[in-house]
Protein backbone atom coordinates (compact mmCIF):
# COMPACT_ATOMS: atom_id res chain seq x y z
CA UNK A 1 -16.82 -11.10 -13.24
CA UNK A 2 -14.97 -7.62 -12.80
CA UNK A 3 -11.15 -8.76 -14.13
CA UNK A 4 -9.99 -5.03 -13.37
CA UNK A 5 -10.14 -2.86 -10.34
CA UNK A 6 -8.46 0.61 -9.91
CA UNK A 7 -6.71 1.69 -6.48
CA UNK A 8 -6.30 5.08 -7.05
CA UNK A 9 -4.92 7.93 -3.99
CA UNK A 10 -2.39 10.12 -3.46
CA UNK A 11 0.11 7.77 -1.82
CA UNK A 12 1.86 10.89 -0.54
CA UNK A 13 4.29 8.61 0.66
CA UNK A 14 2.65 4.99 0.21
CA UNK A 15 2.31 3.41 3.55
CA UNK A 16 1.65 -0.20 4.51
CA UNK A 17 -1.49 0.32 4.76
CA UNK A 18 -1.97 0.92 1.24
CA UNK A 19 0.26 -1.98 0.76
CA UNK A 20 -2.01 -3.98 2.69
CA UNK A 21 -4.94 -2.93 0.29
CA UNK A 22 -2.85 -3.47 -2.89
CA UNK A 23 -1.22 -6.81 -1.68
CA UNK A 24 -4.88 -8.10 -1.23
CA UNK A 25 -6.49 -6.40 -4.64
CA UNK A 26 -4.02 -8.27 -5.86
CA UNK A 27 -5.40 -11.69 -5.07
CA UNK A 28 -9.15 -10.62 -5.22
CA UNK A 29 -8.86 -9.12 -8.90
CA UNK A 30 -6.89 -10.76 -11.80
CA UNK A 31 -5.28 -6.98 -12.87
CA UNK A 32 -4.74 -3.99 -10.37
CA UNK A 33 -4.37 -0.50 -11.14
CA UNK A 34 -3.01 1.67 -8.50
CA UNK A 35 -2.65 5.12 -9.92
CA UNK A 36 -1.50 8.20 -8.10
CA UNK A 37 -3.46 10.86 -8.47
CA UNK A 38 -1.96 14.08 -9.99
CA UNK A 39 -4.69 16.85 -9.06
CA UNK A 40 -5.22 16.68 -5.65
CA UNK A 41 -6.55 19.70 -3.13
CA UNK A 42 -3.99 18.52 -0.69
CA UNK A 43 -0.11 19.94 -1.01
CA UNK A 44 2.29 17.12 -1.57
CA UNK A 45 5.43 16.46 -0.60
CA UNK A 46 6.34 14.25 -3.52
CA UNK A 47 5.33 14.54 -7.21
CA UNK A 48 3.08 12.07 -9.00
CA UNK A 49 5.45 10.92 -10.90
CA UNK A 50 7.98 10.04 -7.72
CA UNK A 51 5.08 8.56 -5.99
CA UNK A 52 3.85 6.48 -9.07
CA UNK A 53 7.76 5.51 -9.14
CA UNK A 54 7.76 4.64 -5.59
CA UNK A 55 4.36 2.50 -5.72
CA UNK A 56 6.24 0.72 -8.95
CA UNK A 57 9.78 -0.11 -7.12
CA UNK A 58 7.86 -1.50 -4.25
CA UNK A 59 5.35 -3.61 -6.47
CA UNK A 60 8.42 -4.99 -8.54
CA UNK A 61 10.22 -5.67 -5.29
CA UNK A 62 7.67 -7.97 -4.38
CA UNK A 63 6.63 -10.18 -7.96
CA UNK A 64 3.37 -8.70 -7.93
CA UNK A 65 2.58 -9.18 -12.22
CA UNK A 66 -0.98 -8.01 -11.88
CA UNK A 67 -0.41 -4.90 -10.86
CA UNK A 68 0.45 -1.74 -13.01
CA UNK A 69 1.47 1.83 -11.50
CA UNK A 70 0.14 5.13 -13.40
CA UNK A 71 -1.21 8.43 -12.22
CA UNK A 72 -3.83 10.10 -13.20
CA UNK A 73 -5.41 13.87 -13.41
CA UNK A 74 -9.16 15.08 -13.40
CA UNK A 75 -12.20 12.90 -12.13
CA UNK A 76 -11.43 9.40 -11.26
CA UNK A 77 -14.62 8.26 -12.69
CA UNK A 78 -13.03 9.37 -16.14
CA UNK A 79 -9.90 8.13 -15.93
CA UNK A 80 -11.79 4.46 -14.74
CA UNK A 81 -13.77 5.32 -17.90
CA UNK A 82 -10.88 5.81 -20.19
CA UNK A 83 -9.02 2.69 -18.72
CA UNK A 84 -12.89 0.41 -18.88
CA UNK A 85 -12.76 -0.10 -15.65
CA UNK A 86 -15.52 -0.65 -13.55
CA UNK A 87 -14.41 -0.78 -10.08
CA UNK A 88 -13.12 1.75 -7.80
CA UNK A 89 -10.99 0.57 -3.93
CA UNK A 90 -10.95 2.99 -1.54
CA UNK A 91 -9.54 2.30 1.48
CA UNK A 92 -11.11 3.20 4.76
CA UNK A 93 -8.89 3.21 8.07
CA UNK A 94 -11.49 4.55 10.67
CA UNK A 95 -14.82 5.89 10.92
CA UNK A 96 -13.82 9.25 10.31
CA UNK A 97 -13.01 8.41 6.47
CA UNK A 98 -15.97 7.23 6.09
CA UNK A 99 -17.98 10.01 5.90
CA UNK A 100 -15.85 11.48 3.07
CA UNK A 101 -15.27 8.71 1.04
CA UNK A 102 -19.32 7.56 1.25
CA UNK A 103 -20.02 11.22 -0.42
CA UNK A 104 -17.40 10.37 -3.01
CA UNK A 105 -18.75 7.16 -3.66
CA UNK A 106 -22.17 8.26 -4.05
CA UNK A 107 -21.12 11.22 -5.97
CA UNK A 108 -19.20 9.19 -8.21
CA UNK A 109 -22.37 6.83 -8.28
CA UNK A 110 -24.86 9.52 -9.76
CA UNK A 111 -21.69 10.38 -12.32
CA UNK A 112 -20.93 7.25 -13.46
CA UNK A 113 -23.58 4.74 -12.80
CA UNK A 114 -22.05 1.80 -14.23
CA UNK A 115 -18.99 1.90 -11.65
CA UNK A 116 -18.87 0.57 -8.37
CA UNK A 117 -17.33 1.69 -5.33
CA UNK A 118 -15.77 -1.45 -3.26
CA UNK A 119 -14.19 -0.32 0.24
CA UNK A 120 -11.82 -1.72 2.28
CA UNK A 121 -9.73 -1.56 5.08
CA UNK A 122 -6.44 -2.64 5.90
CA UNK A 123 -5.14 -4.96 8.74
CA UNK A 124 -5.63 -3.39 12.45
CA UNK A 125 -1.98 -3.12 12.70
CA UNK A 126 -1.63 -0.63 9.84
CA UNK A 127 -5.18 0.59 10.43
CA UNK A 128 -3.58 3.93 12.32
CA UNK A 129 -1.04 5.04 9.90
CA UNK A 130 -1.74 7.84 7.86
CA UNK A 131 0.36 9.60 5.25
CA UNK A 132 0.32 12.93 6.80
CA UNK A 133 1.57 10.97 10.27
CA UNK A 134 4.49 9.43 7.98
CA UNK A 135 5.49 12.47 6.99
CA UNK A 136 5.68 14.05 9.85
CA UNK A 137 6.89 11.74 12.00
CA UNK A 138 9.98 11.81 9.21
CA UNK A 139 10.12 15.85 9.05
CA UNK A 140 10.77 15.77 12.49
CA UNK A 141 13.74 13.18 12.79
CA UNK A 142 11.53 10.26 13.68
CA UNK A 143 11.83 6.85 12.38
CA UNK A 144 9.24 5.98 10.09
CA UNK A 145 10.53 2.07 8.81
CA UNK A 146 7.67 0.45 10.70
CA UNK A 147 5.06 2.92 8.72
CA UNK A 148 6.07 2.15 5.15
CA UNK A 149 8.20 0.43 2.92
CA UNK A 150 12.06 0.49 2.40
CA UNK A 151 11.75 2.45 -1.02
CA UNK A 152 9.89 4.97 0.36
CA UNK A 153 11.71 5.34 3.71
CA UNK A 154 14.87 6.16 1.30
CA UNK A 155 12.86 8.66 -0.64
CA UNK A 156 11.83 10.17 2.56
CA UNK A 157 15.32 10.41 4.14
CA UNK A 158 16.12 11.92 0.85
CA UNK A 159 13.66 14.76 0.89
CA UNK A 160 14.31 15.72 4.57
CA UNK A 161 18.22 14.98 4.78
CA UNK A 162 17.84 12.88 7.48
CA UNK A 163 17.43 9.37 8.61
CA UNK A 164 13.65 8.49 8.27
């Protein structure tokens, strides 16, 4: 049995979604990884490290021991490598991911052979929320406290000057 999994993304801001996912990793493997990735094609609004930080206050907020917070640069499948893991979450919210994250998976399949690929999606409630919504939803003046957690609802308010 598989006593490590990695949950890697770009948590640009962690939502409850994710939370869903990591909250549930949690239970299904006896050690969680959820690293924030530090190359990413996308333009962030937070840094690695202040996401990894923000993953980390919310984790510690709520007792959960098995889980660590790093980030992590280059291919995932060598960073998995480094850490011996040998299973990859990705989280899937609608069909449209899909598509992506089955190349990546397959990709990552003819790479690195000897790591799977486990998807999953979170609740229907959170199934809609999207990073890019959360942030800018919060750019824009909107309230964002039903979309993630408090830590990160702070850090947005901070970025933007404004109530999140």
């Amino acid at each position: 049995m598989t006593s490590v999994a990695i949950y890697a993304g770009t948590f640009d801001p962690l939502t409850y979604g994710h939370l869903d996912l990591i909250e549930r990793c949690a239970e299904i493997f006896p050690r969680l990884v959820v690293s924030a990735s530090a190359d990413t094609m996308k333009k962030t609004l937070f840094s690695a490290e202040e996401r990894a930080s923000m993953i980390r206050a919310v984790v510690a907020r709520l007792g959960l021991d098995n889980v660590t917070v790093d980030v992590f640069d280059g291919l995932l499948i060598n960073y998995a490598r480094r850490r011996d893991v040998h299973v990859i979450i990705r989280g899937l919210r609608a069909y449209s991911d899909f598509e992506y994250e089955f190349q990546m998976a397959l990709t990552n399949r003819k790479l690195a052979p000897e790591i799977e690929t486990l998807f999953m999606m979170p609740k229907e409630i959170h199934s809609y929320v999207s990073s890019s919504t959360v942030k800018e939803v919060s750019e824009l003046g909107g309230r964002c406290e039903d979309f993630v957690p408090p830590e990160v609802k702070v850090a947005l308010e901070a970025k933007f000057g404004q109530p999140a």
